[in-house]
Protein backbone atom coordinates (compact mmCIF):
# COMPACT_ATOMS: atom_id res chain seq x y z
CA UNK A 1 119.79 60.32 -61.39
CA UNK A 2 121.91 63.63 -60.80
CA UNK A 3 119.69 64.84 -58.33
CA UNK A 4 120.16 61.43 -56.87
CA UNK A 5 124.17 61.78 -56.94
CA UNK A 6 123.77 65.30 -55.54
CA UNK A 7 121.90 64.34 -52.35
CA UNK A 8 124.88 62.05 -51.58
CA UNK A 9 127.50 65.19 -52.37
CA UNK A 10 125.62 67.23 -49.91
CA UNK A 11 125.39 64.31 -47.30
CA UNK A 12 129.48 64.43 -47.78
CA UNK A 13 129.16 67.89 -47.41
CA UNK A 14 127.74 67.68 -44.17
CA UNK A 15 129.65 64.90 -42.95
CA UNK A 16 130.18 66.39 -39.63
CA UNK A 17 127.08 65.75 -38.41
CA UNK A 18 126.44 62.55 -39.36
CA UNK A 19 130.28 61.19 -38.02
CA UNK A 20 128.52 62.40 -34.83
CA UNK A 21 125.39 60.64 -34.69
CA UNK A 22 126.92 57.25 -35.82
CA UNK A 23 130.08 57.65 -33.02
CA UNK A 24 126.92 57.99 -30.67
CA UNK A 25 125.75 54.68 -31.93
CA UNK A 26 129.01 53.29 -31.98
CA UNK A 27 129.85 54.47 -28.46
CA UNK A 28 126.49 53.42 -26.95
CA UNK A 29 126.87 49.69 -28.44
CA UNK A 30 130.57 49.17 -27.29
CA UNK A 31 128.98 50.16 -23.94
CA UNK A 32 126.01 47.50 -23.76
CA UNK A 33 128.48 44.51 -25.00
CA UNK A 34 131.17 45.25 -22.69
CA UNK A 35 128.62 45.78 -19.89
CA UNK A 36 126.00 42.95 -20.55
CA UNK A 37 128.19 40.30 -18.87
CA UNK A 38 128.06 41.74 -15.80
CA UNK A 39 124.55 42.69 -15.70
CA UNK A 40 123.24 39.03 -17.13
CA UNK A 41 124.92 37.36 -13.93
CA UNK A 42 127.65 38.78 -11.58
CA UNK A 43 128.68 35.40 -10.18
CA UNK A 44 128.33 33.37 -13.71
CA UNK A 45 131.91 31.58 -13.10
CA UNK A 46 131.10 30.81 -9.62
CA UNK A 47 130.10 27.66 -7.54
CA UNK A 48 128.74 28.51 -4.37
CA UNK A 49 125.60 27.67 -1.93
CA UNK A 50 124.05 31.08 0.28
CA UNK A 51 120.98 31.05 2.03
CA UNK A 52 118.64 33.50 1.18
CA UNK A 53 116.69 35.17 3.80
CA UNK A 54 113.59 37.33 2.94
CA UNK A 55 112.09 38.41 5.97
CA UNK A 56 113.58 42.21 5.71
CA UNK A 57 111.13 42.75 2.74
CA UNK A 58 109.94 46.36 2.85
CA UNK A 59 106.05 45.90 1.04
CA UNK A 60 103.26 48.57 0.23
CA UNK A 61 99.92 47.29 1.08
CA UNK A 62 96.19 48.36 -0.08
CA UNK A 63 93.20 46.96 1.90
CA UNK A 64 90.08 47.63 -0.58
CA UNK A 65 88.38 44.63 1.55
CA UNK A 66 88.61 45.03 5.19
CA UNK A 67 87.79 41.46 5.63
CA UNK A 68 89.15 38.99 8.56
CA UNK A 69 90.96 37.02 5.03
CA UNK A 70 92.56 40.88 4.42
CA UNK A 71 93.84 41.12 7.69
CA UNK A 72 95.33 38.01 7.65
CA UNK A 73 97.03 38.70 4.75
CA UNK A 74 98.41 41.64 6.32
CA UNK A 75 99.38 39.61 9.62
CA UNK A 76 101.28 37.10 7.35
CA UNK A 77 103.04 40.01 5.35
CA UNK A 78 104.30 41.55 8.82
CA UNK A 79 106.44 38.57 9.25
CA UNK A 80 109.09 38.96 6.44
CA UNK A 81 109.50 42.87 7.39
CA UNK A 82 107.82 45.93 7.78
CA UNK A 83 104.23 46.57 5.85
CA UNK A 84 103.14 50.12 5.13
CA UNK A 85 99.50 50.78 4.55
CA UNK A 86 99.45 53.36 1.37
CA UNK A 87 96.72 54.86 -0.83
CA UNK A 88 99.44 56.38 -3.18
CA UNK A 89 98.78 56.74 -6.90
CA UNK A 90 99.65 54.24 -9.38
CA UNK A 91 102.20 57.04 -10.38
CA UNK A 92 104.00 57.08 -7.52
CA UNK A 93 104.00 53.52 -6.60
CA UNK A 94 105.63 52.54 -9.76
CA UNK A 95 108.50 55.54 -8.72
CA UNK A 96 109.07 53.73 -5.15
CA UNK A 97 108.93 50.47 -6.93
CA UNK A 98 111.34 51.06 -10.00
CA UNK A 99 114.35 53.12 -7.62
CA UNK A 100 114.20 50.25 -5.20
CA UNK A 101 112.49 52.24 -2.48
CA UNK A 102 110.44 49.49 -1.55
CA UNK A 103 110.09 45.58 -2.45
CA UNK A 104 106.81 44.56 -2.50
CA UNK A 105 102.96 45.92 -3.76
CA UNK A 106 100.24 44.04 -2.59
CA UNK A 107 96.55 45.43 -3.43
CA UNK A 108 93.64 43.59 -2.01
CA UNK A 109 90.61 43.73 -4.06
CA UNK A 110 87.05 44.80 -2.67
CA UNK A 111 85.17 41.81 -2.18
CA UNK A 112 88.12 39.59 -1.83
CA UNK A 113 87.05 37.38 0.91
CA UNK A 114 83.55 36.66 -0.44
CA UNK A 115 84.55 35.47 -3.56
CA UNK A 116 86.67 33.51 -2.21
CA UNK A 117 84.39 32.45 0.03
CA UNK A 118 81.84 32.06 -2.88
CA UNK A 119 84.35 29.78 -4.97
CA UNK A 120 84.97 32.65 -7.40
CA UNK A 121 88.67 32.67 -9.38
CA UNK A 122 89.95 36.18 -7.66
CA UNK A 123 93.90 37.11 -6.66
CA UNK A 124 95.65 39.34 -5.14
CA UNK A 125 97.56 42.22 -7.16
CA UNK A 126 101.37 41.99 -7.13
CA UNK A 127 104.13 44.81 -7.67
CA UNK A 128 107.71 44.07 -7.50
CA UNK A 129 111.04 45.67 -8.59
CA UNK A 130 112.65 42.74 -8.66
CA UNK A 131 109.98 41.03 -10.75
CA UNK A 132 110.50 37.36 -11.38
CA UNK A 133 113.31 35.54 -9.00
CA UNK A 134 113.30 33.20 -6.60
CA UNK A 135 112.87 36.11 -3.78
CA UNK A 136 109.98 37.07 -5.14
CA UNK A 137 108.34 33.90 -6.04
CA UNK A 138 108.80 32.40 -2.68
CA UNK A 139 107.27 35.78 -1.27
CA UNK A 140 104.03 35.32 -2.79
CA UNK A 141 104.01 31.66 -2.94
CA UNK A 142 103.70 31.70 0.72
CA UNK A 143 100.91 34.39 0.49
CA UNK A 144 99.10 32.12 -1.87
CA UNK A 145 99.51 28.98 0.16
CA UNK A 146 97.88 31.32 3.18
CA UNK A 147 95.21 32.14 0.96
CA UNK A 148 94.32 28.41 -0.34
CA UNK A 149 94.78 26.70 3.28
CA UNK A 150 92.06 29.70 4.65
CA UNK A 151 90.02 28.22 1.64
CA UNK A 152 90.63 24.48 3.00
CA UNK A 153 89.45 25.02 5.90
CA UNK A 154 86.27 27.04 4.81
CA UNK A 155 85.62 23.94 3.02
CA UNK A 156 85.32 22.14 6.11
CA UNK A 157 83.02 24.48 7.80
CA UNK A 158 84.92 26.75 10.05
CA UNK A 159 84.35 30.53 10.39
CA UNK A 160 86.16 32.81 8.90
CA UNK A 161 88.06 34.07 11.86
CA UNK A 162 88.84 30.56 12.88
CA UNK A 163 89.99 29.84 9.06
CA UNK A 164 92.51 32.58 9.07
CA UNK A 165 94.06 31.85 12.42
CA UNK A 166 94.53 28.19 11.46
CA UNK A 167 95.74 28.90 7.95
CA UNK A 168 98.65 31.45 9.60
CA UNK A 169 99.78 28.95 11.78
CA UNK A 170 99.90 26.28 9.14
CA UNK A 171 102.12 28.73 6.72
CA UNK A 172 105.61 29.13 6.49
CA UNK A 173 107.08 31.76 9.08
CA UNK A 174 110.93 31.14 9.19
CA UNK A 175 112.01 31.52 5.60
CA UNK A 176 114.67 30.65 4.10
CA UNK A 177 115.91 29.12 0.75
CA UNK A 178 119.15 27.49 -0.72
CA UNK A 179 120.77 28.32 -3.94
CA UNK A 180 123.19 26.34 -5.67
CA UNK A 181 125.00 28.04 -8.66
CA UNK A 182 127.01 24.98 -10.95
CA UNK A 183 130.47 26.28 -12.08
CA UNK A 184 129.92 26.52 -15.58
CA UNK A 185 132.03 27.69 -19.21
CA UNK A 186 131.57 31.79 -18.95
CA UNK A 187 130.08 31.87 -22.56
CA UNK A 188 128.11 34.67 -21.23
CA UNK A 189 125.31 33.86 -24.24
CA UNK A 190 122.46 35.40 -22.85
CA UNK A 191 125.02 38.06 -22.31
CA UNK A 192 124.65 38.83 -26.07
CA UNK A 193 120.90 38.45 -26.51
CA UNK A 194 120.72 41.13 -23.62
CA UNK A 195 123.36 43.40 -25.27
CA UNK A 196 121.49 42.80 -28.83
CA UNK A 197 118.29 43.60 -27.21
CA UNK A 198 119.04 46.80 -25.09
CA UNK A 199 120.81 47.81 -28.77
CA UNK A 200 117.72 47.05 -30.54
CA UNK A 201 115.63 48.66 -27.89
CA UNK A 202 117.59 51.97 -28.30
CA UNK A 203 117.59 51.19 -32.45
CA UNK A 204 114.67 54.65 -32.44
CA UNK A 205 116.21 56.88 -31.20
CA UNK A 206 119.47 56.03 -32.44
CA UNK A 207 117.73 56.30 -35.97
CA UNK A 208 116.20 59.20 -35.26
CA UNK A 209 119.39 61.07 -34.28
CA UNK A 210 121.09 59.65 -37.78
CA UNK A 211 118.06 60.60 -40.08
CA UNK A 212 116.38 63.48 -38.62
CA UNK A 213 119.15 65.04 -37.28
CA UNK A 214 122.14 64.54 -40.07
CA UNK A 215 120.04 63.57 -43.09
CA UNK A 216 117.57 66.24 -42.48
CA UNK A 217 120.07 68.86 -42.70
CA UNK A 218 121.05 67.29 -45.91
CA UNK A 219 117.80 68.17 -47.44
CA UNK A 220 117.36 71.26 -45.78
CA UNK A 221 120.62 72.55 -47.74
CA UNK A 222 119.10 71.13 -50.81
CA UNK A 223 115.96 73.31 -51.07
CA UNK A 224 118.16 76.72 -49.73
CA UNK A 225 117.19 79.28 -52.03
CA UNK A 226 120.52 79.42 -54.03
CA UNK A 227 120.25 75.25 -54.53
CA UNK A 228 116.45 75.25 -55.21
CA UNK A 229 117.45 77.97 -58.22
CA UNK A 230 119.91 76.16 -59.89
CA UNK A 231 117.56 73.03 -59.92
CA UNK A 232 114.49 74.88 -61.04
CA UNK A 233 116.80 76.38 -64.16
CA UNK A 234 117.25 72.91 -65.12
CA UNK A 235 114.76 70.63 -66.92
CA UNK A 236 113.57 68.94 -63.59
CA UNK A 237 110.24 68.95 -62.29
CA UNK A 238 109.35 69.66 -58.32
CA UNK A 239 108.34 66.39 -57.86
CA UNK A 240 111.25 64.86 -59.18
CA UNK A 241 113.34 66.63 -56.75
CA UNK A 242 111.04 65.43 -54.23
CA UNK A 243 111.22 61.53 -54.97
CA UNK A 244 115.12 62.01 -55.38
CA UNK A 245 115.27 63.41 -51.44
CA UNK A 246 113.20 60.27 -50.51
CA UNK A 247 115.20 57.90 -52.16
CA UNK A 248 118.38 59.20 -51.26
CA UNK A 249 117.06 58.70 -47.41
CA UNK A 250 115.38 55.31 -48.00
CA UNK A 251 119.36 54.64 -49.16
CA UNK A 252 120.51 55.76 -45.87
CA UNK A 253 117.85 53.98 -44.16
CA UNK A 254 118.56 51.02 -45.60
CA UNK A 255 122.35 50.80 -45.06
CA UNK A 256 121.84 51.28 -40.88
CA UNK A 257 119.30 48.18 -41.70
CA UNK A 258 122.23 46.24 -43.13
CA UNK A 259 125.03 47.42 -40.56
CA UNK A 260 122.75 46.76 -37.62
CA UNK A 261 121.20 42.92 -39.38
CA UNK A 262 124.83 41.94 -39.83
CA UNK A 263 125.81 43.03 -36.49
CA UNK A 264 122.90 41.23 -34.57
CA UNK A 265 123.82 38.07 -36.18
CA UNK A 266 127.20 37.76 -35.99
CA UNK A 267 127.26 38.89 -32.74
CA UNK A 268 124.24 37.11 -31.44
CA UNK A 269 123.60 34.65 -33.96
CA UNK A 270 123.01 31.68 -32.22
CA UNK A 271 120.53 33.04 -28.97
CA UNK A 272 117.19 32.56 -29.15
CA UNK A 273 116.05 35.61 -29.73
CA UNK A 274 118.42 35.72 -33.47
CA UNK A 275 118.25 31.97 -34.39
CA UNK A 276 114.10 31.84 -33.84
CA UNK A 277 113.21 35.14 -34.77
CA UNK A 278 116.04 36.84 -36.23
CA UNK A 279 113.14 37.59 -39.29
CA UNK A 280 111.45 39.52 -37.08
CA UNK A 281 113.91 42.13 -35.93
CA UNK A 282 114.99 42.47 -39.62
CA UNK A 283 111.28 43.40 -40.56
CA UNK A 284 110.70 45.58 -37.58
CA UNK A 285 114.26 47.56 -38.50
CA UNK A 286 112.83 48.11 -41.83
CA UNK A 287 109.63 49.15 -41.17
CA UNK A 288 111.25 51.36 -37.70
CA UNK A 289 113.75 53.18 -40.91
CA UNK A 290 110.00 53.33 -42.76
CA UNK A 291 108.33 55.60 -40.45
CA UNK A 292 111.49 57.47 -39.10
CA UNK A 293 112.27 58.25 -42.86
CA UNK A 294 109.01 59.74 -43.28
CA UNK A 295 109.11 61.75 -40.27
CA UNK A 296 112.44 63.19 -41.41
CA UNK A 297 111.28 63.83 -44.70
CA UNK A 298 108.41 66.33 -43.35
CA UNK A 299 110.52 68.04 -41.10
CA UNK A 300 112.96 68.80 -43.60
CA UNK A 301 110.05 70.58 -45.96
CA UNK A 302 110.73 73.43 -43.61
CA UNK A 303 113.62 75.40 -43.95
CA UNK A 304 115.08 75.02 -40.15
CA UNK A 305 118.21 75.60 -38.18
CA UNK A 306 120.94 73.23 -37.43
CA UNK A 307 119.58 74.49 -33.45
CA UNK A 308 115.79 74.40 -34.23
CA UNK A 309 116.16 70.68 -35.72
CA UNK A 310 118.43 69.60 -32.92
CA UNK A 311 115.61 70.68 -30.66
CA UNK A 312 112.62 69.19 -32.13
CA UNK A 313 114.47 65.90 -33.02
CA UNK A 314 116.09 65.89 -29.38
CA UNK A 315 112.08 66.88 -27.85
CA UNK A 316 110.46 64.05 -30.02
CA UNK A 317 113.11 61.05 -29.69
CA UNK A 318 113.46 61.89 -26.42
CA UNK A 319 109.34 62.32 -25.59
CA UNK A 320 108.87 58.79 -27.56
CA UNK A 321 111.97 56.66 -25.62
CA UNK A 322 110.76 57.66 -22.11
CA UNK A 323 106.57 57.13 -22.84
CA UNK A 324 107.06 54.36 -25.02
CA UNK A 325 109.14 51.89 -22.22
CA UNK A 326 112.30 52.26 -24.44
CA UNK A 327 114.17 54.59 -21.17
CA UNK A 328 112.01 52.79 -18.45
CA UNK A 329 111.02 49.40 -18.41
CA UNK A 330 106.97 49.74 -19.93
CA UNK A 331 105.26 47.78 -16.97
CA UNK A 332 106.61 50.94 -14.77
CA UNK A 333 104.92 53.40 -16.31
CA UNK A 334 100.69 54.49 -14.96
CA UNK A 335 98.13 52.89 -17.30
CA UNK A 336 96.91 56.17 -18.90
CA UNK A 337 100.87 56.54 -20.00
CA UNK A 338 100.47 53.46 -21.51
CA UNK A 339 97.22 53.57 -23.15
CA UNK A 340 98.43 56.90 -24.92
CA UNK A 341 101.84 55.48 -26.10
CA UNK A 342 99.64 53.26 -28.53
CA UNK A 343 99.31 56.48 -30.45
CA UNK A 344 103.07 56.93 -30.70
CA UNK A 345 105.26 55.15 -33.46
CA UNK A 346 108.38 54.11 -30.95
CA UNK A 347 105.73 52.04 -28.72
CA UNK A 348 104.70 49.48 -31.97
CA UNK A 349 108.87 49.17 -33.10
CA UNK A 350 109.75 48.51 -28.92
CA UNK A 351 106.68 46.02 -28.56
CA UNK A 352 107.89 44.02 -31.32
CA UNK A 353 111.25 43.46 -29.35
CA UNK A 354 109.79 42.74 -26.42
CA UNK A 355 107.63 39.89 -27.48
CA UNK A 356 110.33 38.50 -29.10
CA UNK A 357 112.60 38.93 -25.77
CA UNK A 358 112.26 36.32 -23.09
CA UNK A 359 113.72 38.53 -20.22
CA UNK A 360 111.89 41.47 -21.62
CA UNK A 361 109.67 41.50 -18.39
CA UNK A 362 106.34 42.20 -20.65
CA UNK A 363 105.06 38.93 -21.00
CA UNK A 364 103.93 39.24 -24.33
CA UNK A 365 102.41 36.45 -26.76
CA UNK A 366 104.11 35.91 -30.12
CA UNK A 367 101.66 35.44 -32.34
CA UNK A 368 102.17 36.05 -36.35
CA UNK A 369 99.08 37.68 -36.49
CA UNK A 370 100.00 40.40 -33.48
CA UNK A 371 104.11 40.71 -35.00
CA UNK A 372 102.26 41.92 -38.55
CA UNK A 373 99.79 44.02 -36.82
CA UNK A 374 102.95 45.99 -35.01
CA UNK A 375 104.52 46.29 -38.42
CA UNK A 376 101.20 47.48 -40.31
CA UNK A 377 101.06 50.16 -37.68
CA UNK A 378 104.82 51.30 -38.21
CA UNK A 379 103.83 51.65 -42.07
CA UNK A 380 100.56 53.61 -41.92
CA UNK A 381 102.74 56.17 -39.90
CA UNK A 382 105.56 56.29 -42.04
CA UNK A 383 102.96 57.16 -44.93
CA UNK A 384 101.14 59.43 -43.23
CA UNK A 385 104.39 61.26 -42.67
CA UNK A 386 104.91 60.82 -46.49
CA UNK A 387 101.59 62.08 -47.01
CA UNK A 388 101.85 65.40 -45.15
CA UNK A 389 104.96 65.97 -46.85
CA UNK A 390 103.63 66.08 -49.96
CA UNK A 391 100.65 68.16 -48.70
CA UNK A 392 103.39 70.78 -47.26
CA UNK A 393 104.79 70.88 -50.54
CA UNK A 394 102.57 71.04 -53.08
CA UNK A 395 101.33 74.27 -50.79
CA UNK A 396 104.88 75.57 -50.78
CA UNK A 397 105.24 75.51 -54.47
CA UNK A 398 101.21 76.93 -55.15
CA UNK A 399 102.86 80.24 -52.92
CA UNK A 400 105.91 80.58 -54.64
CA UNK A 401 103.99 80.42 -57.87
């Protein structure tokens, strides 16, 4: 129990550091509530009708068939702006998407036009920045409706040629579409569940930052030579010194779970994402603080500088945010980025929020099964971190024997 109370005398001790990770949190969440409003919906206390016209579209387009159906698709596509045949990597076609460079990617796959032709279920691919409005789901309804009327008349015997020509001047040319806003109370609620969200999102690193950059320290301080003498003088063993360091940081960890639970729901309490799975984000913050507190923990077996910690927990959080879709939306990023963030703990903690997030653009399926698998992942790291901080100690203490 005295070790216990002194981990808590050094943490006042360093109190400097940890004032400045949590004014970082503070800042960054004032920021996302007082900005959510405006980036839910501009115009949310508005009434207003506009017409919508899409035919400046800039689009990227990939012919892997080179069929009389691909060209047509192509022809159609010329008509709501200017097409630009690429054979750019996935890399950089997510760049040009995600800064707004272009609107549209449209891939044609080999074989397209005989399996259509051959009844087959086959689609076109489609990239967008925008992702899902009503710009973009008018765009490539129309391209659909090209693709099914070619079909239709296939059916009744034409050629192909003949089937494309009819089916482009049966679609839609001259669009344009209404939109109709209803003046409304500015309650700005999925304001909140945005805000909550984008907090939660950032909930790693943020974590990170207060643990492995304040906390850390904390231990470090505690096995200095001077400290580590007075405590071996005393009746203690190692590994109680040990289990007190892990318990004093599961105490930390658990008071930023209880600041940031009773934040989300007071806050956000009655969206959808709180009121149907507000037991979700509680588990995933605890088992986030699980791993996180582990990780800190075997970084602070070494005995490293305030600079040298700064840098590794700055290179990590940092590493993790952008591969694991916390910086940049995940559907951005090339598949091989996203097949290798699997390995990485951030990736299990931000999938978890984006299941449970409608407008999280990832389309995940909330299953129990898949939630629990996400938060058995987020424990076996946290004690394999545990478990290679016992490792690097026991070896510490058989050289200083």
């Amino acid at each position: 129990m005295q070790l216990y109370k002194n981990f808590f005398k050094l943490v006042k001790a360093n109190k400097i550091s940890v004032m400045i990770a949590s004014i970082i949190m503070l800042v960054y969440a004032v920021a996302m509530i007082v900005s959510a409003p405006s980036i839910v919906d501009k115009n949310e206390g508005s009434a207003t009708e506009k017409s919508v016209d899409y035919k400046n579209l800039g689009v990227m387009f990939r012919d892997n068939d080179n069929s009389e159906l691909s060209k047509g698709v192509r022809t159609l596509i010329d008509k709501y702006g200017s097409v630009e045949d690429t054979t750019a990597s996935d890399e950089r076609i997510n760049d040009i998407l995600y800064f707004s460079i272009s609107d549209f990617y449209i891939e044609v796959p080999e074989n397209f036009q005989a399996k259509i032709d051959a009844g087959e279920d086959v689609s076109l691919e489609y990239q967008s920045h925008s992702q899902v409005s009503g710009k973009t789901f008018s765009f490539v309804n129309d391209v659909d409706s090209f693709v099914n009327i070619y079909k239709s008349y296939r059916a009744m015997g034409m050629d192909d040629k003949s089937s494309v020509e009819k089916a482009l001047e049966m679609t839609v040319s001259e669009v344009t579409f209404g939109v109709v806003t209803e003046k409304k109370d500015v309650q700005h609620t999925n304001a909140k569940e945005y805000a909550v969200y984008m907090i939660l999102m950032y909930f790693c690193f943020i974590t990170l930052w207060l643990l492995g950059m304040s906390i850390a320290s904390v231990i470090i301080a505690a096995n200095k030579k001077e400290v580590s003498m007075r405590i071996d003088a005393s009746p203690v063993k190692p590994r109680e010194k040990t289990w007190s360091q892990m318990f004093g940081l599961l105490t930390c960890a658990v008071f930023i779970v209880v600041i940031y639970t009773i934040f989300c729901f007071i806050y956000a309490g009655s969206s959808d994402m709180m009121s149907k799975y507000g037991w979700v984000v509680v588990l995933n913050l605890i088992t986030t603080t699980f791993y996180i507190s582990g990780f800190t923990l075997m970084i602070s077996c070494f005995r490293l500088s305030a600079g040298t910690l700064s840098l590794i927990c700055n290179s990590v959080g940092l590493s993790m945010s952008f591969l694991c879709g916390i910086f940049v939306p995940f559907y951005f990023l090339s598949r091989g980025v996203q097949t290798f963030a699997h390995f990485l703990p951030f990736f299990w903690s931000a999938k978890v929020f984006n299941t449970i997030y409608s407008g999280s653009g990832m389309n995940y399926t909330f299953s129990v099964g898949s939630i629990l698998s996400s938060f058995g992942v987020q424990i076996l790291f946290g004690l394999a971190f545990i478990l290679i901080s016992v490792v690097i100690k026991k070896v510490q203490q058989g050289k200083s024997v």
